[in-house]
C-alpha atoms as a PDB file:
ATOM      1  CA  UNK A   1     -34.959   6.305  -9.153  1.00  0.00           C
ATOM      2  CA  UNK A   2     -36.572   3.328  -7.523  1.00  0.00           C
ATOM      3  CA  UNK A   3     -35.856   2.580  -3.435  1.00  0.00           C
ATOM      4  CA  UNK A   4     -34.164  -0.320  -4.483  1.00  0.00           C
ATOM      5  CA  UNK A   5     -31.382   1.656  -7.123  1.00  0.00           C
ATOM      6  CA  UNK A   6     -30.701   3.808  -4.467  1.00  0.00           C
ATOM      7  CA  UNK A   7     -29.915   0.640  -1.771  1.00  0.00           C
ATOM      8  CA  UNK A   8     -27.818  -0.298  -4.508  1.00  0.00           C
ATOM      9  CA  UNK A   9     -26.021   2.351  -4.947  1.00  0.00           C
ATOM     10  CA  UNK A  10     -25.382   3.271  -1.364  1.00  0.00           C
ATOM     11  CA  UNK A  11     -24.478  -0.204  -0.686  1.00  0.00           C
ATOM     12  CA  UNK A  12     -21.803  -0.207  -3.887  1.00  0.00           C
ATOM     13  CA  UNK A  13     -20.684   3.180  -1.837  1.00  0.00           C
ATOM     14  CA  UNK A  14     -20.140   1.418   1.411  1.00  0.00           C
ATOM     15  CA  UNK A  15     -18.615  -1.505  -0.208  1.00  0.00           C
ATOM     16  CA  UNK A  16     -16.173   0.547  -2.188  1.00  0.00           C
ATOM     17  CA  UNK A  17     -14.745   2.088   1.224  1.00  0.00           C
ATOM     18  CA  UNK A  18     -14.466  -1.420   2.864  1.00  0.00           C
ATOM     19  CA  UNK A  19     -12.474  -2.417  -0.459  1.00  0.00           C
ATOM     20  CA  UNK A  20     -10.062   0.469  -0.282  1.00  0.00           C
ATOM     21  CA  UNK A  21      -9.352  -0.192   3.423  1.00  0.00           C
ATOM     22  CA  UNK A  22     -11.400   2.088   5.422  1.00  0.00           C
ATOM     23  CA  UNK A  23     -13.374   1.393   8.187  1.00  0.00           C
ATOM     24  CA  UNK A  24     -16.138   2.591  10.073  1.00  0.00           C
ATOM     25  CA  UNK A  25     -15.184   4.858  12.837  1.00  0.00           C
ATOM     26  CA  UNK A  26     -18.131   7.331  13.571  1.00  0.00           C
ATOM     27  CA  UNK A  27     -21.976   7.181  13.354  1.00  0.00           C
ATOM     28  CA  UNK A  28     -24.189  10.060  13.603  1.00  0.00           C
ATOM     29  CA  UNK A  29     -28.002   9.157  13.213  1.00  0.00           C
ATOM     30  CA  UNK A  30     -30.680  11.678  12.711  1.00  0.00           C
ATOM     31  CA  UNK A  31     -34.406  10.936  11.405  1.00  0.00           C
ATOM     32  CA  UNK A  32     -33.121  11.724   7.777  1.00  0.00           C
ATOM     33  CA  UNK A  33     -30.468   8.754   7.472  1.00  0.00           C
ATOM     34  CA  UNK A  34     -27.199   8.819   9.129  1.00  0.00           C
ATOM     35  CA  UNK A  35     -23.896   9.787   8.614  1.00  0.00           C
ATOM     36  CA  UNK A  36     -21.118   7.457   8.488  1.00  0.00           C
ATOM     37  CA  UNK A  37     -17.236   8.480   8.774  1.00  0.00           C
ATOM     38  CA  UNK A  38     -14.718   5.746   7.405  1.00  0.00           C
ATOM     39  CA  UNK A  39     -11.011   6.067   8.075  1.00  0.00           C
ATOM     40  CA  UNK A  40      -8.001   4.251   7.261  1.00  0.00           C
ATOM     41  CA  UNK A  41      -4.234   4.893   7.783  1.00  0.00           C
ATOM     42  CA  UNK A  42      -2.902   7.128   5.256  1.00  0.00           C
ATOM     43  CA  UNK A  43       0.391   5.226   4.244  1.00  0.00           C
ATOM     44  CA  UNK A  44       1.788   8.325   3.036  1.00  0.00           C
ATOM     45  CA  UNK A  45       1.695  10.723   5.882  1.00  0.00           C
ATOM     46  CA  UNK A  46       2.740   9.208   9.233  1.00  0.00           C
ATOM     47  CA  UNK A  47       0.296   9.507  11.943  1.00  0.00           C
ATOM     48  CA  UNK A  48      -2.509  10.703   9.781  1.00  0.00           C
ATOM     49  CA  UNK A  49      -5.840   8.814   8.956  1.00  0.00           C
ATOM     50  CA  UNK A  50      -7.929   9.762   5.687  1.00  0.00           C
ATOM     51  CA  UNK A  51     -11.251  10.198   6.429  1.00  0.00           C
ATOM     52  CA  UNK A  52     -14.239   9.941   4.122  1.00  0.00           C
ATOM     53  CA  UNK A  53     -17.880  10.917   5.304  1.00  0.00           C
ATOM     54  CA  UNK A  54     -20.914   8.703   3.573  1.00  0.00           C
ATOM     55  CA  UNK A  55     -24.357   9.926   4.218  1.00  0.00           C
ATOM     56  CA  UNK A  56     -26.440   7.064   4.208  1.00  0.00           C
ATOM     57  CA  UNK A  57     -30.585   7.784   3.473  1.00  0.00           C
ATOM     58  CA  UNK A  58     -32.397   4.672   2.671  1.00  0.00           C
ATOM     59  CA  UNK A  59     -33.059   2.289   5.947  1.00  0.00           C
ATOM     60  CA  UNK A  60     -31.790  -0.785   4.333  1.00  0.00           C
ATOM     61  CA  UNK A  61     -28.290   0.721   3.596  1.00  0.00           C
ATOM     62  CA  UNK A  62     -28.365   1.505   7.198  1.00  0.00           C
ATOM     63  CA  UNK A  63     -28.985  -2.432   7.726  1.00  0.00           C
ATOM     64  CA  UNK A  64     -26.441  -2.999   5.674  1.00  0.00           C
ATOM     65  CA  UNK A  65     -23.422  -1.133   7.125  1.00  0.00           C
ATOM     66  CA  UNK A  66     -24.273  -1.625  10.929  1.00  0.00           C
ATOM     67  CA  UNK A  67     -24.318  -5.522  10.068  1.00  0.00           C
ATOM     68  CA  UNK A  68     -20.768  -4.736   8.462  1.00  0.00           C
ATOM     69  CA  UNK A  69     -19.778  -3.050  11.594  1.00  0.00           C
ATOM     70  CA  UNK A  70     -20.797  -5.805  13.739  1.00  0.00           C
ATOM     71  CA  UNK A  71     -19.270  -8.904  11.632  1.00  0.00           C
ATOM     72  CA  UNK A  72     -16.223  -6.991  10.892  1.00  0.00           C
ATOM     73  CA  UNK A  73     -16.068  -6.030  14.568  1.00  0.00           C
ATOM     74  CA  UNK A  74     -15.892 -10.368  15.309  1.00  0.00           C
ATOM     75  CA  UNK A  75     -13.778 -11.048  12.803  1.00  0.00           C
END
């Protein structure tokens, strides 16, 4: 698979979260990609947050979701 498919597909990942109403609430970098934990409020249990954990290898998908932090963060 080309560098570009996988961008794609990692974005689609990210995206996907953002859509279902997670956010970004933890970054871990390392010199293989990072790891990125989303959470959102888990209507169903009170108190609780679901948490999903994305690992994230190609440099542009990193681009991608720290620029989604940041304009998210603004907004």
């Amino acid at each position: 698979m080309s560098e570009y498919m996988e961008y794609l597909l990692e974005k689609e990942k990210i995206d996907n979260l953002f859509d279902q109403g997670f956010h970004i609430a933890h970054v871990i970098e390392n010199l293989n990609g990072a790891l990125v934990q989303f959470k959102r409020e888990n209507p169903s249990a009170k108190g609780e947050n679901e948490v999903r954990e994305l690992p994230i290898k190609m440099a542009e998908s990193r681009k991608y979701f720290a620029t989604q932090l940041l304009m998210r963060a603004i907004v």
